[in-house]
PDB file of N, CA and C in Angstrom:
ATOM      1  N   UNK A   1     259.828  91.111 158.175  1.00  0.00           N
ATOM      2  CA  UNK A   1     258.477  91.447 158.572  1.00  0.00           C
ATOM      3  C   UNK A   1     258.276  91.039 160.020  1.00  0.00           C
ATOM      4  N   UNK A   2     257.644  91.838 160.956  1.00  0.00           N
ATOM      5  CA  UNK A   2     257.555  91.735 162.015  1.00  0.00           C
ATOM      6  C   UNK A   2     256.342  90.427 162.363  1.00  0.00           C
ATOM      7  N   UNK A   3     256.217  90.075 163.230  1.00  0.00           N
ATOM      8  CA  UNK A   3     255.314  89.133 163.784  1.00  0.00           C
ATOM      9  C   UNK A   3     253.899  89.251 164.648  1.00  0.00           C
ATOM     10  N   UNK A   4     252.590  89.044 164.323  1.00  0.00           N
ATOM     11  CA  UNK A   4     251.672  89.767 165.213  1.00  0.00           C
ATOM     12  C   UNK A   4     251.774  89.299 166.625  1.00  0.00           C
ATOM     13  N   UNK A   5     251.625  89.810 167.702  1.00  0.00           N
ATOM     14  CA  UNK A   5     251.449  89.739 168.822  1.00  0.00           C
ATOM     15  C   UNK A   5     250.352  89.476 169.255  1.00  0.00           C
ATOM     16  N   UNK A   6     249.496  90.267 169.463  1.00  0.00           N
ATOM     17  CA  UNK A   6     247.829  90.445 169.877  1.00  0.00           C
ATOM     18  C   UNK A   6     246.857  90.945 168.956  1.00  0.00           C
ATOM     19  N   UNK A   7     245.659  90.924 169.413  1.00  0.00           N
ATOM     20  CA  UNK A   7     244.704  91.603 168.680  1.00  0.00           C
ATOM     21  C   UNK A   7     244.456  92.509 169.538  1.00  0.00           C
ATOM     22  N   UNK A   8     243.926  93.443 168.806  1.00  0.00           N
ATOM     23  CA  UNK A   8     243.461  94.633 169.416  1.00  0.00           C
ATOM     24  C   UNK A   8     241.799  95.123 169.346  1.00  0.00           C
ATOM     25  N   UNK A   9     241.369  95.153 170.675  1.00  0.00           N
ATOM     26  CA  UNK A   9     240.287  95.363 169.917  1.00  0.00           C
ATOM     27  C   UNK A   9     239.192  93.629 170.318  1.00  0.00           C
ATOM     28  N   UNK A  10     237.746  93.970 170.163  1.00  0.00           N
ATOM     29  CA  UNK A  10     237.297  92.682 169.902  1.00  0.00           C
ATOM     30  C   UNK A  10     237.563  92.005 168.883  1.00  0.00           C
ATOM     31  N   UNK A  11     237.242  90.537 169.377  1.00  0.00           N
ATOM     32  CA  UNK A  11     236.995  89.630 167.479  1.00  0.00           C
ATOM     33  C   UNK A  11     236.288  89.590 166.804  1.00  0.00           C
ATOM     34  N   UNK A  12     236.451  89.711 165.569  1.00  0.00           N
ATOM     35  CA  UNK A  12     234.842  89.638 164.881  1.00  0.00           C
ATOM     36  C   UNK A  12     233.835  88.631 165.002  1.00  0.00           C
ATOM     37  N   UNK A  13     234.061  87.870 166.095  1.00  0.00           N
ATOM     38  CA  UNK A  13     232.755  86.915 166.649  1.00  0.00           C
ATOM     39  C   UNK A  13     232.496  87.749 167.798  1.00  0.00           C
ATOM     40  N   UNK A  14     232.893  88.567 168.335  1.00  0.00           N
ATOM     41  CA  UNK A  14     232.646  89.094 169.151  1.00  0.00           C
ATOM     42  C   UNK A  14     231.923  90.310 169.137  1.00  0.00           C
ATOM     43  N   UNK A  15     232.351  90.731 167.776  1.00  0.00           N
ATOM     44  CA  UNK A  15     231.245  92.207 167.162  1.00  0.00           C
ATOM     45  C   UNK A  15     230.084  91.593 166.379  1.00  0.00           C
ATOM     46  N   UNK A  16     230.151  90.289 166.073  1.00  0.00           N
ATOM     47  CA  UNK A  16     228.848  89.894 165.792  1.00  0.00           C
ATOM     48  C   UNK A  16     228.624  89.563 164.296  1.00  0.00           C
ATOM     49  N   UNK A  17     229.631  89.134 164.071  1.00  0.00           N
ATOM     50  CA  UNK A  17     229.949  87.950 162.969  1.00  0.00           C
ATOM     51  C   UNK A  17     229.507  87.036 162.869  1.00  0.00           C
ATOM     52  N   UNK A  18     228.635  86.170 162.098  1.00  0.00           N
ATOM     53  CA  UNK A  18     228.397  84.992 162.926  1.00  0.00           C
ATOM     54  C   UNK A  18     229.406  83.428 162.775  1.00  0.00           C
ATOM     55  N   UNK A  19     230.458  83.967 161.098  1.00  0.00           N
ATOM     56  CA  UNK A  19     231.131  83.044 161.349  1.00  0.00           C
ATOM     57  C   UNK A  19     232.004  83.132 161.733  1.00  0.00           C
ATOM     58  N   UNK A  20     232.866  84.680 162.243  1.00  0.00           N
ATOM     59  CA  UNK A  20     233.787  85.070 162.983  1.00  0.00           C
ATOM     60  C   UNK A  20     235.152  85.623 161.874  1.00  0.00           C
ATOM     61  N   UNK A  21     234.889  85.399 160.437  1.00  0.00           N
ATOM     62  CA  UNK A  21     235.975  85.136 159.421  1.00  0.00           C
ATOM     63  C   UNK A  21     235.543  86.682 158.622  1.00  0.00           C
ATOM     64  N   UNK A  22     236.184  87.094 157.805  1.00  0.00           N
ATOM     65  CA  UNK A  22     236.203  87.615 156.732  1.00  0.00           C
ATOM     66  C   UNK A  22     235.726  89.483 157.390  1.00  0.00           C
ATOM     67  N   UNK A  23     236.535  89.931 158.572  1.00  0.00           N
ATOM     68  CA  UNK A  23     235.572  90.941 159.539  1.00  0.00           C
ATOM     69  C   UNK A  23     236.822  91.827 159.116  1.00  0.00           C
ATOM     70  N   UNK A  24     236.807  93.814 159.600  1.00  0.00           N
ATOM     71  CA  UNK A  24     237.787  93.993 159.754  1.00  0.00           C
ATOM     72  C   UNK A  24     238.525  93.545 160.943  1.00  0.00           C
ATOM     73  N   UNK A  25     239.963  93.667 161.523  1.00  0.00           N
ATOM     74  CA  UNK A  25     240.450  93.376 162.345  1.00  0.00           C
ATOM     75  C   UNK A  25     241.878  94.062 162.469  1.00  0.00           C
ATOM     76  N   UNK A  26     242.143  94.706 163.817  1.00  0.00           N
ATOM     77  CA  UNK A  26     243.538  95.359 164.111  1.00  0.00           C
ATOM     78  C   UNK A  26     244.585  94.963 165.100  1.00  0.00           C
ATOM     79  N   UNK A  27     245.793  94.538 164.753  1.00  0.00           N
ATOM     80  CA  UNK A  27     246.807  93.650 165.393  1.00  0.00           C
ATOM     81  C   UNK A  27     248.103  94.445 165.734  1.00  0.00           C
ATOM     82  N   UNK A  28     248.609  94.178 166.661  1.00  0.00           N
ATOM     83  CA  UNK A  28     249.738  94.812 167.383  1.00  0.00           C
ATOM     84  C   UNK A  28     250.877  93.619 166.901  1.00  0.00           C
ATOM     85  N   UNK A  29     252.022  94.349 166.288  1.00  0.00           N
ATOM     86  CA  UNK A  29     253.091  93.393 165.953  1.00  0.00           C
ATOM     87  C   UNK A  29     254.322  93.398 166.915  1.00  0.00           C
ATOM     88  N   UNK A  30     255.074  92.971 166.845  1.00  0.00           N
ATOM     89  CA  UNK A  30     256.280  92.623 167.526  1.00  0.00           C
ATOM     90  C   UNK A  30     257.409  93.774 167.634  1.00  0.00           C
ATOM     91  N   UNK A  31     257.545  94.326 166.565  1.00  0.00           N
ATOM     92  CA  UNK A  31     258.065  96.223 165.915  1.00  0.00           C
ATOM     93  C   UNK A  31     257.398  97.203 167.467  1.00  0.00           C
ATOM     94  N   UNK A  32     255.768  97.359 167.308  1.00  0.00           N
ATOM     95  CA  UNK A  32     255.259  98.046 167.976  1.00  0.00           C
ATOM     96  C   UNK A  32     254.095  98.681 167.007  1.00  0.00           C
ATOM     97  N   UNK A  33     254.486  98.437 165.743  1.00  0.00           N
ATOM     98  CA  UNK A  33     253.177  98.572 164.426  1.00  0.00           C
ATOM     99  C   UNK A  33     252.268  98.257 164.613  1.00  0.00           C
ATOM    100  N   UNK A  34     251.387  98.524 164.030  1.00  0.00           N
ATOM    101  CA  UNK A  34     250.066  97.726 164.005  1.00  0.00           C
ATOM    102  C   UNK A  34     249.416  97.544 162.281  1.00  0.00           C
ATOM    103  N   UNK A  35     249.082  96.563 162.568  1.00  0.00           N
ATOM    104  CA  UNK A  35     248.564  95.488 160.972  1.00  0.00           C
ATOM    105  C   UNK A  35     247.231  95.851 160.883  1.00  0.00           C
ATOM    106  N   UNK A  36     246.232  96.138 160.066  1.00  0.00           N
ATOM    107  CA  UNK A  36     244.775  96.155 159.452  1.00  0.00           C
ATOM    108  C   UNK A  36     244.353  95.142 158.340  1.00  0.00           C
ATOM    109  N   UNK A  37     243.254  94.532 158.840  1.00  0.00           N
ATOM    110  CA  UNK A  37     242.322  93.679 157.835  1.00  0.00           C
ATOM    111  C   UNK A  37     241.542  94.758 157.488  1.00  0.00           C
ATOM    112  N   UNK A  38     241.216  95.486 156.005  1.00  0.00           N
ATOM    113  CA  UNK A  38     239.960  96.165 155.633  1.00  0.00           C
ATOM    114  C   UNK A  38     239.650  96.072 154.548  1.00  0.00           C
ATOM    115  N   UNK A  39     238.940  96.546 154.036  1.00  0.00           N
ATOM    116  CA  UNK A  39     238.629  96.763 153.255  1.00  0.00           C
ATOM    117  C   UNK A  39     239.448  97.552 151.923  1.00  0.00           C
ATOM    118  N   UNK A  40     239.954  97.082 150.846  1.00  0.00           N
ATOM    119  CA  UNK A  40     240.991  98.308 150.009  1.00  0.00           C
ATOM    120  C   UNK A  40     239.727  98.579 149.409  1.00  0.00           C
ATOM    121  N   UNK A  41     240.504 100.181 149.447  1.00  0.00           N
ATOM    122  CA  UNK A  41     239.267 101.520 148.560  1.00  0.00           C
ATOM    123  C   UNK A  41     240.154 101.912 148.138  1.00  0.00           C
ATOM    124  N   UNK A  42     241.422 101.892 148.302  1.00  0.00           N
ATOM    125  CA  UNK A  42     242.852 102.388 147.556  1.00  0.00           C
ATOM    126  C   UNK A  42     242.046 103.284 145.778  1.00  0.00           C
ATOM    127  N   UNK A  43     241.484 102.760 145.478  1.00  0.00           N
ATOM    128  CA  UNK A  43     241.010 103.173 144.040  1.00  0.00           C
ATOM    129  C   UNK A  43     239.709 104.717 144.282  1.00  0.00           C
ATOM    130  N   UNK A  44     239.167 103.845 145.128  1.00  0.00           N
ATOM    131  CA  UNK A  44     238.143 104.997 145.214  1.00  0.00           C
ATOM    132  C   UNK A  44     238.578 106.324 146.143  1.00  0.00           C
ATOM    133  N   UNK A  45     239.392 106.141 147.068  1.00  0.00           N
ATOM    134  CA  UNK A  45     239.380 107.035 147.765  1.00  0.00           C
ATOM    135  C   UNK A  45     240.943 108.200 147.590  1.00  0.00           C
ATOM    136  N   UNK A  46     241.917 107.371 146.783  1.00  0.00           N
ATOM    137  CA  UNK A  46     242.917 107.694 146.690  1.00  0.00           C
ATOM    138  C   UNK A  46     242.975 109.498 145.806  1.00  0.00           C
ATOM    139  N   UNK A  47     242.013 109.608 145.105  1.00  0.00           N
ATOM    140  CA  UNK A  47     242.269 111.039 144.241  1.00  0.00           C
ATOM    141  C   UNK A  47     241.528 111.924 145.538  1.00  0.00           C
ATOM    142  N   UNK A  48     240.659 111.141 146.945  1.00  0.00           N
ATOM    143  CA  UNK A  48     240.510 112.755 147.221  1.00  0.00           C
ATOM    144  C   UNK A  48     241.170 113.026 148.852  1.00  0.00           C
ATOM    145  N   UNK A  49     242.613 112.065 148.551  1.00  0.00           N
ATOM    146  CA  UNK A  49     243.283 112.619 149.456  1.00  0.00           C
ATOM    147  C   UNK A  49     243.485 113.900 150.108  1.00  0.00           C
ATOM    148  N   UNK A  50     244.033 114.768 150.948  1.00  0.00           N
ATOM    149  CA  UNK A  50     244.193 116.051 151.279  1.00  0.00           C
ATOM    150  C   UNK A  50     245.602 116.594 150.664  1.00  0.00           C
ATOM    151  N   UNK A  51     245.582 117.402 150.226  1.00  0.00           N
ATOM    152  CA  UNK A  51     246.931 117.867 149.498  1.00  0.00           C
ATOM    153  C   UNK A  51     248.383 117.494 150.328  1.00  0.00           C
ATOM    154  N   UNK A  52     248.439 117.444 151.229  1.00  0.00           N
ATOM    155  CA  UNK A  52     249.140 117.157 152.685  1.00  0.00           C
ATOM    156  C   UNK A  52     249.515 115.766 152.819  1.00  0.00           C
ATOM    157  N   UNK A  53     248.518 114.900 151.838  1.00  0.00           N
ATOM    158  CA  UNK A  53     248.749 113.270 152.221  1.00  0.00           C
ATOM    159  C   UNK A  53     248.787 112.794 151.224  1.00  0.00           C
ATOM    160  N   UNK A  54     249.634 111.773 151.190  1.00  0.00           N
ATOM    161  CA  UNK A  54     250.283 111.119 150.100  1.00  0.00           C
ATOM    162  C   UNK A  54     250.165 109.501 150.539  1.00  0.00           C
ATOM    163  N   UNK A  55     250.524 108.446 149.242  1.00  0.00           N
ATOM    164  CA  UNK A  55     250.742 107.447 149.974  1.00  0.00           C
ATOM    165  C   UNK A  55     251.769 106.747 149.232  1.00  0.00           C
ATOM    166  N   UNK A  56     252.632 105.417 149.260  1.00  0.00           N
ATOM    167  CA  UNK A  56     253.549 105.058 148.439  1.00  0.00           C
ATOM    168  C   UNK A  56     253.092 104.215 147.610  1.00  0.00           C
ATOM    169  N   UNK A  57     253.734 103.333 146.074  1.00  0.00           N
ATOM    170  CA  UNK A  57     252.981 102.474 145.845  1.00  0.00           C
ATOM    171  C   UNK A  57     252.490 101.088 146.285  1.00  0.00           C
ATOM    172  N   UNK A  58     253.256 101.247 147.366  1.00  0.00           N
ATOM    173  CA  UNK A  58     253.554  99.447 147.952  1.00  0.00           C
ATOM    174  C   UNK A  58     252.209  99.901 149.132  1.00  0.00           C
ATOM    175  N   UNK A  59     251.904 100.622 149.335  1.00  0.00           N
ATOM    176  CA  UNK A  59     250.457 101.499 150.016  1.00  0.00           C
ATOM    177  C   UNK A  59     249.223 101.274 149.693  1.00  0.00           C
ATOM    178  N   UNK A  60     248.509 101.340 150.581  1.00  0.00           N
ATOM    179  CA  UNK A  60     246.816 100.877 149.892  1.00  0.00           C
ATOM    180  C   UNK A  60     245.868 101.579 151.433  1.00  0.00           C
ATOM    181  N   UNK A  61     245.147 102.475 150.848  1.00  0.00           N
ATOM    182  CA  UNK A  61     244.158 102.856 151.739  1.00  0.00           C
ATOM    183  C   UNK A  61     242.670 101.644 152.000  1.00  0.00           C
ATOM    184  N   UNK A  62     243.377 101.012 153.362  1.00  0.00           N
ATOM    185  CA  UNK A  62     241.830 100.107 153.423  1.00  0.00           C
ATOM    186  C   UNK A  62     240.707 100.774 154.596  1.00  0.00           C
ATOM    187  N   UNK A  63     239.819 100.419 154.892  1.00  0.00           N
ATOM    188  CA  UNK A  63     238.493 100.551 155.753  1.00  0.00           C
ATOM    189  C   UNK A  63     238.236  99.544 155.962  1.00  0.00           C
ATOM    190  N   UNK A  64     237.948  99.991 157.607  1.00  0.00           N
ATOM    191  CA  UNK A  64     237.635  99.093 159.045  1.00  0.00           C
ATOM    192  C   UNK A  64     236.214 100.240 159.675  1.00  0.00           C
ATOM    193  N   UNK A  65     235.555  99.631 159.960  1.00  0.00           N
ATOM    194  CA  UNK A  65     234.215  99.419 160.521  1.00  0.00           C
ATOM    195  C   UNK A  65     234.743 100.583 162.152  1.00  0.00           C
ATOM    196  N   UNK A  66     233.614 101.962 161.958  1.00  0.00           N
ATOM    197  CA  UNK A  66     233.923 102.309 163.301  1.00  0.00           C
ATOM    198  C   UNK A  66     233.715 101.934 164.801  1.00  0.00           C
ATOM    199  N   UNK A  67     232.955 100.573 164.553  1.00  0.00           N
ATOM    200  CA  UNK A  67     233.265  99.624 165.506  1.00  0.00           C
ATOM    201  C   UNK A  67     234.080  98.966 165.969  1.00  0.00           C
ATOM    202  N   UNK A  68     234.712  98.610 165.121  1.00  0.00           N
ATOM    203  CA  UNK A  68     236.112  97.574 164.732  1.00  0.00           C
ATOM    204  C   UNK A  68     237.186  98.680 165.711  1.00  0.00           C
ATOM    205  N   UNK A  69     237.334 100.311 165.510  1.00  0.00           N
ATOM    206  CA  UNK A  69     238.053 101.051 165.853  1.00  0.00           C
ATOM    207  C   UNK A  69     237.827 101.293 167.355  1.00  0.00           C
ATOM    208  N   UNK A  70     236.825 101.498 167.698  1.00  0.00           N
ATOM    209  CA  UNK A  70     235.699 102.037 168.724  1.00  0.00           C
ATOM    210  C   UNK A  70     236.449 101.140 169.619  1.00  0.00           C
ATOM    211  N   UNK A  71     235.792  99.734 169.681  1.00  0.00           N
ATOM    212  CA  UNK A  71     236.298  98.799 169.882  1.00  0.00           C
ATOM    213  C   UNK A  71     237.536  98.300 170.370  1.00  0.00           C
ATOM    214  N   UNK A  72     238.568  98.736 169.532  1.00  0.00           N
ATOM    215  CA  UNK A  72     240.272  98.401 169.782  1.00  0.00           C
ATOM    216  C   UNK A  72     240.360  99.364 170.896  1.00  0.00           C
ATOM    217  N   UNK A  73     239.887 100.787 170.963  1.00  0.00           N
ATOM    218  CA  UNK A  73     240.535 102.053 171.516  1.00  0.00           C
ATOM    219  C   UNK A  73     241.295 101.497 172.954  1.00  0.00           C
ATOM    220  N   UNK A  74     240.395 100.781 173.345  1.00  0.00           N
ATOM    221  CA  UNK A  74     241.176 100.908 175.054  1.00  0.00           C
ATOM    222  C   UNK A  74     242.198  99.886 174.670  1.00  0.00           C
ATOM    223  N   UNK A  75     242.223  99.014 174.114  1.00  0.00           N
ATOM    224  CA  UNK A  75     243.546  98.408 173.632  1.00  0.00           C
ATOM    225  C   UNK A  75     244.761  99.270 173.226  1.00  0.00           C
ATOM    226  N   UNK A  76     244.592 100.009 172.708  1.00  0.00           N
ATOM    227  CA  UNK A  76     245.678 100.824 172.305  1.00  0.00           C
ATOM    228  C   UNK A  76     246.493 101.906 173.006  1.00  0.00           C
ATOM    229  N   UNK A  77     247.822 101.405 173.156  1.00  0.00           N
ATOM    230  CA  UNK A  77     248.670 101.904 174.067  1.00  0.00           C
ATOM    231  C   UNK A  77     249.130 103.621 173.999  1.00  0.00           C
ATOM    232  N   UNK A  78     248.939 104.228 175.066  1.00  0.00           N
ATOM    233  CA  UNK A  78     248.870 105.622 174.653  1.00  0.00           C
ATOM    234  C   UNK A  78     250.412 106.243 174.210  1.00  0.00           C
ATOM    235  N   UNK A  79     251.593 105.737 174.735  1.00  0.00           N
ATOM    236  CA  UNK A  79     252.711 105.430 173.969  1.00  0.00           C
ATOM    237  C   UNK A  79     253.020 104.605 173.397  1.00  0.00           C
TER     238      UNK A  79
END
């Protein structure tokens, strides 16, 4: 398993958390991956995938705040 590097993106004390803990959050690893804190909906959202998308079982569809995303963008390396 690769190792995180940075965060991407503000912190969630910084989007206005007030204890800074339990926020989504997106991390750049050591690979060149990137890691997500969200939310799993894996259950709810998984039957209305697009016929086109699939996921594995070791897989889990989570949700992050379009702030949280908004947020990271200029962090994120365009290659």
């Amino acid at each position: 398993m690769s190792q995180i590097i940075r965060r991407i993106g503000a912190s969630p004390r910084d989007r206005g958390s007030v204890s800074g803990a339990n926020c989504p959050d997106i991390f750049e690893l050591a690979d060149g991956n990137f890691a997500v804190i969200g939310a799993d909906v894996t259950n709810s959202l998984d039957p209305d995938l697009p016929a086109d998308a699939s996921r594995g079982g070791h897989e889990r569809i989570v949700v992050i705040t379009r702030e949280t995303l908004l947020r990271a963008k200029a962090d994120i390396p365009d290659l």
